[in-house]
Protein backbone atom coordinates (compact mmCIF):
# COMPACT_ATOMS: atom_id res chain seq x y z
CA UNK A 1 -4.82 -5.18 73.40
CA UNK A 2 -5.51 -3.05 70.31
CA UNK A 3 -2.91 -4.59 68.58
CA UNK A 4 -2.33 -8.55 69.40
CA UNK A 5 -3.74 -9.84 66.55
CA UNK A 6 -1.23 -8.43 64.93
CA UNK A 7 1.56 -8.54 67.11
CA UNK A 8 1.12 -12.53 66.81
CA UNK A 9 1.44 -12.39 63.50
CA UNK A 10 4.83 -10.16 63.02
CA UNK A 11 7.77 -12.20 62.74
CA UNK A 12 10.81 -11.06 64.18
CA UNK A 13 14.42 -11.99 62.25
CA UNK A 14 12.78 -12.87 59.05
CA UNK A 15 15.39 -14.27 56.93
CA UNK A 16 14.26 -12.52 53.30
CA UNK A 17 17.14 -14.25 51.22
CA UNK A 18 14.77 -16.36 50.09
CA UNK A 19 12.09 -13.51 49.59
CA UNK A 20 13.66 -11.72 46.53
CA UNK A 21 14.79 -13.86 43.23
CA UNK A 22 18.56 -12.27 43.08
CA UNK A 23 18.66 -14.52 46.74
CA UNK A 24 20.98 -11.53 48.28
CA UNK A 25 21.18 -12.02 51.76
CA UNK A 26 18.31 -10.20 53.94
CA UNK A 27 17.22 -10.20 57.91
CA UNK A 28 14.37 -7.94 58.39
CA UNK A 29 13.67 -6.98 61.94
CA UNK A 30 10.35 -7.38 62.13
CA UNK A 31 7.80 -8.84 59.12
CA UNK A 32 4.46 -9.25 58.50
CA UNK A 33 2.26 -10.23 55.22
CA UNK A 34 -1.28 -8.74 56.15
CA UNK A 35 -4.48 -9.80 54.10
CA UNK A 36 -6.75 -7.44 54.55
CA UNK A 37 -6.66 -3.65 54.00
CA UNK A 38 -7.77 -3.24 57.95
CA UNK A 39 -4.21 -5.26 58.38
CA UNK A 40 -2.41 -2.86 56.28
CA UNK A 41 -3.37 0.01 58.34
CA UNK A 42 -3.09 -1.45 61.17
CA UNK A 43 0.22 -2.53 60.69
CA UNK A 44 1.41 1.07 59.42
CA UNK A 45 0.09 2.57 63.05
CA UNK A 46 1.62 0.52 65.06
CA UNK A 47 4.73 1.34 63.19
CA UNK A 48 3.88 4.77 63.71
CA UNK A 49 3.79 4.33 67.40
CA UNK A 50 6.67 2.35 67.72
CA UNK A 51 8.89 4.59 65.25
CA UNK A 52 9.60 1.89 63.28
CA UNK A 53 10.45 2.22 60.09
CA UNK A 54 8.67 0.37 57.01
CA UNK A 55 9.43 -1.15 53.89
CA UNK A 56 7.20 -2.94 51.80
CA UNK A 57 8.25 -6.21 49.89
CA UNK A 58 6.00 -7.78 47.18
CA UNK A 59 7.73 -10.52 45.03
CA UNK A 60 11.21 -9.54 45.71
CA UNK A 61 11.81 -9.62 41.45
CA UNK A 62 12.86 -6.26 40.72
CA UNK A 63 14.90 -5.13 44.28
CA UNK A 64 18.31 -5.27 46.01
CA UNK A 65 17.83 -5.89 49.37
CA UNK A 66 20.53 -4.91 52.23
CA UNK A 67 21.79 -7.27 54.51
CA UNK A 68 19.66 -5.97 57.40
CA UNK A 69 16.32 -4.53 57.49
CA UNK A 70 15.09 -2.17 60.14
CA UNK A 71 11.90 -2.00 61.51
CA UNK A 72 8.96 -3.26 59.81
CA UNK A 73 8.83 -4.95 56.37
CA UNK A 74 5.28 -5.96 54.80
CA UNK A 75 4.44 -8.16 52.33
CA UNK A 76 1.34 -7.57 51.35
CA UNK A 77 -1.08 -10.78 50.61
CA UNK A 78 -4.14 -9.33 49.84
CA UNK A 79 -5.03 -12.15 46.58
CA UNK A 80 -8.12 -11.17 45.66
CA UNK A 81 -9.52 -9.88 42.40
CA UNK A 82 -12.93 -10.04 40.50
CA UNK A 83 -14.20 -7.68 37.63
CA UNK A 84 -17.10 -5.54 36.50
CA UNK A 85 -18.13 -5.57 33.03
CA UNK A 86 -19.19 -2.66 31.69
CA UNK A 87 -20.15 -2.91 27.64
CA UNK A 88 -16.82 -4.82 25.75
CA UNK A 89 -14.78 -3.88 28.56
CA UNK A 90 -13.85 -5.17 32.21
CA UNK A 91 -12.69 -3.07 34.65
CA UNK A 92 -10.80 -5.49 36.85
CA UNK A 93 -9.41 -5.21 40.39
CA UNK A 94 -6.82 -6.38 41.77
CA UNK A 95 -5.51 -7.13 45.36
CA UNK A 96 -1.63 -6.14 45.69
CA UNK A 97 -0.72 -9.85 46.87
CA UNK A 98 -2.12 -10.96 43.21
CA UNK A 99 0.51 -12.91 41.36
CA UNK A 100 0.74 -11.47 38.13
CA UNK A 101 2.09 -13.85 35.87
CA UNK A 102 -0.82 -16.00 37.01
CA UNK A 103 -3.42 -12.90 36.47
CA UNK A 104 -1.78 -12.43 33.30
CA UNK A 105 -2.71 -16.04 31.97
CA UNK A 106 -5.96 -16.24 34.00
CA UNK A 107 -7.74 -13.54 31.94
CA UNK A 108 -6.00 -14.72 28.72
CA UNK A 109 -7.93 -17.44 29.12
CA UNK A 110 -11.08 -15.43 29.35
CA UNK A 111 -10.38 -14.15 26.21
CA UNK A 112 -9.76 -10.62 27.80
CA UNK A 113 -7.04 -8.52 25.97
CA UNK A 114 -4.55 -5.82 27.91
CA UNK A 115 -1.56 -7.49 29.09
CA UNK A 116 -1.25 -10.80 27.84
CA UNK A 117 2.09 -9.25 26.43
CA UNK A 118 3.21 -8.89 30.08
CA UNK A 119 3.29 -12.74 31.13
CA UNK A 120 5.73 -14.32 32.93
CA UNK A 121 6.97 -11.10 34.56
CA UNK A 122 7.87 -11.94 38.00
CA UNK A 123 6.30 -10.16 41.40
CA UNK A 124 3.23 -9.53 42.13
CA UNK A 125 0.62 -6.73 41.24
CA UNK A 126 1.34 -4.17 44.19
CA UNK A 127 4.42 -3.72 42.58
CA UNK A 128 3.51 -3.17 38.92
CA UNK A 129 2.46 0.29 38.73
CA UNK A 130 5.90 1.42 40.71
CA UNK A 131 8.04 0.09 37.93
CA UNK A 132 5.14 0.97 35.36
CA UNK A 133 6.41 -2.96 34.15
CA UNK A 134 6.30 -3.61 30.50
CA UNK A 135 7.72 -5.94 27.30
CA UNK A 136 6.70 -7.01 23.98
CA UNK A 137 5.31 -3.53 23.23
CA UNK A 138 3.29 -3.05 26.25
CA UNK A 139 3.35 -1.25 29.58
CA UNK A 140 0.80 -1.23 32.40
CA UNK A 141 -0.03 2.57 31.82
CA UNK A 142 -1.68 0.91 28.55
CA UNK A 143 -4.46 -0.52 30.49
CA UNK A 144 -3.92 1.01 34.31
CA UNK A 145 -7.55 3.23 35.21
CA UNK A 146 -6.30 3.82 39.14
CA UNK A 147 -3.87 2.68 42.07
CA UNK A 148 -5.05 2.18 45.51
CA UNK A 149 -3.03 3.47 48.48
CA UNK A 150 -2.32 4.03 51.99
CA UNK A 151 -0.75 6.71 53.27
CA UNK A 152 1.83 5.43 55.57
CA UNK A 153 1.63 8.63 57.84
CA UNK A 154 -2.15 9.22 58.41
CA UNK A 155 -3.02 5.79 57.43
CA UNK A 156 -5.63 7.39 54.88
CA UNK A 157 -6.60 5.61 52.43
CA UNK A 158 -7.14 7.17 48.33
CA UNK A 159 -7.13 6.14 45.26
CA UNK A 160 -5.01 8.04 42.10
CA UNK A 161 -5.58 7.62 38.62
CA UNK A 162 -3.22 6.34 35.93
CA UNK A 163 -2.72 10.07 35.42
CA UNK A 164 -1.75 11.08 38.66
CA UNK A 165 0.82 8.09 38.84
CA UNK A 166 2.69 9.83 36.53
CA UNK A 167 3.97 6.26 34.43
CA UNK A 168 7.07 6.98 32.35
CA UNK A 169 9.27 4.25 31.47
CA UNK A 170 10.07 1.77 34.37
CA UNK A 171 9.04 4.78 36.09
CA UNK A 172 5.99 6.12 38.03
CA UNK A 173 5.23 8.80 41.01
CA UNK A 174 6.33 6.01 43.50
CA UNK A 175 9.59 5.86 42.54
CA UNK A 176 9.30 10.03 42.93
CA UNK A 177 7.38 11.88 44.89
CA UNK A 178 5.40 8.97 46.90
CA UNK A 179 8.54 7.11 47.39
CA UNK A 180 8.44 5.50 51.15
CA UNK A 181 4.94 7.49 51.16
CA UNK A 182 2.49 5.44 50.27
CA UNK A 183 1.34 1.56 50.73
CA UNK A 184 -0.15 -0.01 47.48
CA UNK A 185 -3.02 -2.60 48.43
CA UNK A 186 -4.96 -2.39 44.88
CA UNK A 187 -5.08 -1.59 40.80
CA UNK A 188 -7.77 -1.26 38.61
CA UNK A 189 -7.08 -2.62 35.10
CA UNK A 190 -9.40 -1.64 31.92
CA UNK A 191 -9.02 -5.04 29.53
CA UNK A 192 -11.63 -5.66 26.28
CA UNK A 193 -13.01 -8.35 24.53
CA UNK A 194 -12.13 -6.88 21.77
CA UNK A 195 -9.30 -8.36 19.77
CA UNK A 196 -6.54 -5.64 20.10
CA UNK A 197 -3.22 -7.67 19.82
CA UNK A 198 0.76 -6.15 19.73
CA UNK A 199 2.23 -8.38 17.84
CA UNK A 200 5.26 -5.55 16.46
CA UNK A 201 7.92 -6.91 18.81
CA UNK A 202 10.60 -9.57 17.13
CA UNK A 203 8.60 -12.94 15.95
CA UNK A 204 5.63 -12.64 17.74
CA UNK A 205 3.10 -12.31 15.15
CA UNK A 206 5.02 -15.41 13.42
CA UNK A 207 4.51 -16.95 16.15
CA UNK A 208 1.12 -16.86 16.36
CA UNK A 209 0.08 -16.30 13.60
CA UNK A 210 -3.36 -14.70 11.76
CA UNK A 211 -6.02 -14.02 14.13
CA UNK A 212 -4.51 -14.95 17.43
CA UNK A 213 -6.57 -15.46 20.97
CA UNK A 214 -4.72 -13.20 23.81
CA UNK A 215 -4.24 -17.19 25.24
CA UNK A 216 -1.99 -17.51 22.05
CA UNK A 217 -0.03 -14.34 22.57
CA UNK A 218 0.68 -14.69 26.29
CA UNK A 219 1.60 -18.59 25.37
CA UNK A 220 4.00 -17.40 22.77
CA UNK A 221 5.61 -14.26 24.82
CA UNK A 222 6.67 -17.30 27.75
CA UNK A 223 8.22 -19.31 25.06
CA UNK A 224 10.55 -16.75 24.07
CA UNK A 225 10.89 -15.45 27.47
CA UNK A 226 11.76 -18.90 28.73
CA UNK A 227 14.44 -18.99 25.57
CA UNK A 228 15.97 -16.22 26.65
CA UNK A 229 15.59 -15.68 30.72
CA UNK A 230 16.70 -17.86 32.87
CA UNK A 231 14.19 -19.20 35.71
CA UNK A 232 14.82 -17.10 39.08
CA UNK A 233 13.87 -20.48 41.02
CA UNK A 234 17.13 -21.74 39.31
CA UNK A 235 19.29 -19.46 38.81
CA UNK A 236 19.18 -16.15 40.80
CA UNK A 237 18.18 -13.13 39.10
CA UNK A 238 16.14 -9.80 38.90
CA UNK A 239 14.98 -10.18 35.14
CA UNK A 240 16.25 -7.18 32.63
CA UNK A 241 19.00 -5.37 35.25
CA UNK A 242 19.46 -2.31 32.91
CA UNK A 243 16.82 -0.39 31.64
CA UNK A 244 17.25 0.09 27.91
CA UNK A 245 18.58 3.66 27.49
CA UNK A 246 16.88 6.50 25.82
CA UNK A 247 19.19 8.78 24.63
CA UNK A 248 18.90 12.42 21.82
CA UNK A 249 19.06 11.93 18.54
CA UNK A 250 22.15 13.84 18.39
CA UNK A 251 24.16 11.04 20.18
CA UNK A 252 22.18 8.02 18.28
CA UNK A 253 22.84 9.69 15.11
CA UNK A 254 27.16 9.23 15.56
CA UNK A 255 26.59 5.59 17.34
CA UNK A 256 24.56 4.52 14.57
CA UNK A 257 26.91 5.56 11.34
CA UNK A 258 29.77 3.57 13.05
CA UNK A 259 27.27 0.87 14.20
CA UNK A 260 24.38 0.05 11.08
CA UNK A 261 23.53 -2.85 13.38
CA UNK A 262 23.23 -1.39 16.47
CA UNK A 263 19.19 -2.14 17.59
CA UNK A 264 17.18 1.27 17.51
CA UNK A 265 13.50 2.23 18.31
CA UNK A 266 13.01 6.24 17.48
CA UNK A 267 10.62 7.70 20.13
CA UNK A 268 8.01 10.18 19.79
CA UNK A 269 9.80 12.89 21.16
CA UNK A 270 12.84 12.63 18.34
CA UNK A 271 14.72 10.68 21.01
CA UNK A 272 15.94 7.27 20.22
CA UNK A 273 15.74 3.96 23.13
CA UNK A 274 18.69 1.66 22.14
CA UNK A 275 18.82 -1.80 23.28
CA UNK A 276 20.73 -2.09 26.92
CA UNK A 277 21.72 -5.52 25.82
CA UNK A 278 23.31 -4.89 22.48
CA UNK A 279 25.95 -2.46 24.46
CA UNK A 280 27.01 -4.83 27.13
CA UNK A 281 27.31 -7.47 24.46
CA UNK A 282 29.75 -5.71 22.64
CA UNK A 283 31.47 -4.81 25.49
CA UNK A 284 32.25 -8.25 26.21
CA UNK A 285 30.33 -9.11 29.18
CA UNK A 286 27.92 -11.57 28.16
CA UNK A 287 28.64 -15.10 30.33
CA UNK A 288 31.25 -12.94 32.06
CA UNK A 289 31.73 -14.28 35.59
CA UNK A 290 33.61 -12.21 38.57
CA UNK A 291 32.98 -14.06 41.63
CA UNK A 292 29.10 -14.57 42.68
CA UNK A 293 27.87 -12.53 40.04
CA UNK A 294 27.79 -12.84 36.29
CA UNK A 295 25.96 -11.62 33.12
CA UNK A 296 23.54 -14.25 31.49
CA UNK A 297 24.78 -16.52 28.57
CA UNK A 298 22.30 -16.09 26.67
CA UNK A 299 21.03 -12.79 27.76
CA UNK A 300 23.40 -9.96 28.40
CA UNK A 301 20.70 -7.79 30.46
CA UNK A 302 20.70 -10.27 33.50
CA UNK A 303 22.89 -10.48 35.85
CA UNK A 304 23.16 -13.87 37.55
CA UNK A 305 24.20 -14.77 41.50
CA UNK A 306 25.25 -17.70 42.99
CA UNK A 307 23.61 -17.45 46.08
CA UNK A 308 27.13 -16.39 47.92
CA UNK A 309 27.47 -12.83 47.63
CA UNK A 310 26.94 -9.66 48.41
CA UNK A 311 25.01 -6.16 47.51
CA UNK A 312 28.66 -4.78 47.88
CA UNK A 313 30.05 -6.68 45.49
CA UNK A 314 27.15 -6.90 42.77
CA UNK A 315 26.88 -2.93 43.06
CA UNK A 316 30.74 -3.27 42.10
CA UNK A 317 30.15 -5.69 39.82
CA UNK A 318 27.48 -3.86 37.89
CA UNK A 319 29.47 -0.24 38.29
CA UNK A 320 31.64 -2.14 36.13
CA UNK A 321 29.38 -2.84 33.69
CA UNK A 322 28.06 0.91 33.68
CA UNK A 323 31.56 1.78 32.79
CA UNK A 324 32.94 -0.26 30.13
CA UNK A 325 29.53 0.77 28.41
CA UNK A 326 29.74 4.36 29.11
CA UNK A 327 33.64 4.19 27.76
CA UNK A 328 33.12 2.46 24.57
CA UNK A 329 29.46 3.99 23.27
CA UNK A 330 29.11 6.98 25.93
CA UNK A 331 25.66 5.75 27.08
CA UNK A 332 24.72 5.49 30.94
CA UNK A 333 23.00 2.21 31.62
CA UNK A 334 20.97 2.87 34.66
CA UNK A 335 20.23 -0.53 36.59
CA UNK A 336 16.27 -1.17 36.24
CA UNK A 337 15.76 -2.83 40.46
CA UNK A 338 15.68 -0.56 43.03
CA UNK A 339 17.61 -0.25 46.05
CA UNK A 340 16.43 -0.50 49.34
């Protein structure tokens, strides 16, 4: 009896193609979205004591799911947040079910500042600190104070600061050591009322000119998103599919004397980040088709799908990709969504 609640409430051959934007073909086994963080660890034991495996799912925007799922997969819905103000800052928390696009504009709104540079990134909030998600100048370690977890073993719950994530780019300590360790079910987020706006990337600060509310930022970073991405509800994607590549100065230096145009952004450690979609543009792939997949039209870092094919044949697909770039500029692209 210790476990019907939530026994009732795991469904069993959950079709997930509809659960992650690039709409790749999923059955997990079993699935549940708990609420609570009671649910959450009850969930993980009684996948302990059935040996079931576990995978957690938030939005589904930034992963390549296989065609079957074993054991359990949980979504977590916890969708609460609320904030404590402490001087000109808030330190806001945040369930892991939050959407953040709509936290984004929510405390834009309020005239809070932090990641108004981050809206309309798909997923939800669980899954930000993983892929340490950023654009326009700004990453989550810029305002991230902690990270809730579950330990999917004991079922012990701690929290870990920003520090001990360990955020690099697209890149964190759950993507490393805590991979398949851990459960995220909340973040803490430092944002100010004080006016602090990034306005360096492209034609932002034309955009929005002098004096800008973080309202007017996060309304002018969808525009251009929305120019340039296409919507996953219409056309399947996983946003950006390459991360952008950072590569030494000693290999920049050559690329850039045959290639003045070639998009650049030197890094603090003398190493230079080149733009992922400059390379496969000039390698002839953007609005390239082969089968169900394709690169973008308009943007040559997202790969498209029909809705007819498989993780087989987009890994082949993107291999491809990988190594008409690494012929013609000898750069790795390393896709940015992780496989499950």
């Amino acid at each position: 009896m210790a476990h019907a609640l939530t026994l009732a409430a795991i469904e069993h051959r959950a079709d997930l193609s509809r659960a992650n934007t690039l709409r790749l073909p999923c059955i997990a086994e079993h699935a549940a979205a708990p609420t609570t963080l009671s649910e959450v660890r009850e969930l993980l034991a009684l996948a302990r004591a059935r040996r079931w495996p576990v995978t957690v799912l938030g939005g589904g925007s930034n992963v390549l799911l296989p065609p079957v799922l074993e054991g359990l997969v949980l979504r977590p819905a916890l969708c609460q947040w609320w904030g404590r103000c402490e001087g000109d800052t808030l330190a806001l928390h945040v369930g892991a079910g939050v959407n953040w696009h709509q936290l984004v504009m929510a405390t834009a709104a309020r005239g809070l500042w932090g990641i108004e540079n981050l809206a309309l990134i798909p997923g939800e909030c669980g899954a930000a600190p993983v892929q340490n998600i950023g654009a326009y100048g700004v990453e989550l370690g810029d305002v991230l104070e902690a990270v809730q977890v579950v330990d999917r073993a004991s079922g012990r719950v701690q929290w870990l600061s920003a520090r001990e994530c360990m955020l690099g780019y697209r890149d964190s300590i759950f993507k490393g050591a805590l991979e398949g360790q851990v459960v995220i079910t909340q973040l803490v987020l430092r944002l100010s009322r004080r006016a602090r706006p990034v306005l360096s990337y492209g034609d932002l600060a034309a955009r929005v000119g002098a004096n800008p509310t973080p309202l007017a930022v996060a309304e002018a970073v969808c525009a251009i998103r929305r120019a340039k991405l296409p919507d996953p509800a219409v056309l399947a994607n996983a946003g950006s599919f390459f991360k952008n590549p950072i590569v030494s100065a000693g290999l920049a230096q050559p690329l850039l004397a045959r290639h003045a145009q070639m998009p650049h952004f030197p890094q603090p450690d003398g190493r230079v980040k080149l733009a992922a979609g400059w390379l496969i543009d000039q390698c002839g792939w953007k609005g390239r088709r082969d089968g169900a997949f394709g690169v973008h039209a308009q943007q040559a870092l997202v790969v498209v799908h029909d809705g007819q094919g498989s993780r087989e044949e987009l890994m082949r697909f993107a291999n491809a990709i990988v190594a008409d770039v690494k012929a013609r500029f000898g750069v790795t692209l390393e896709p940015e969504p992780r496989w499950l």
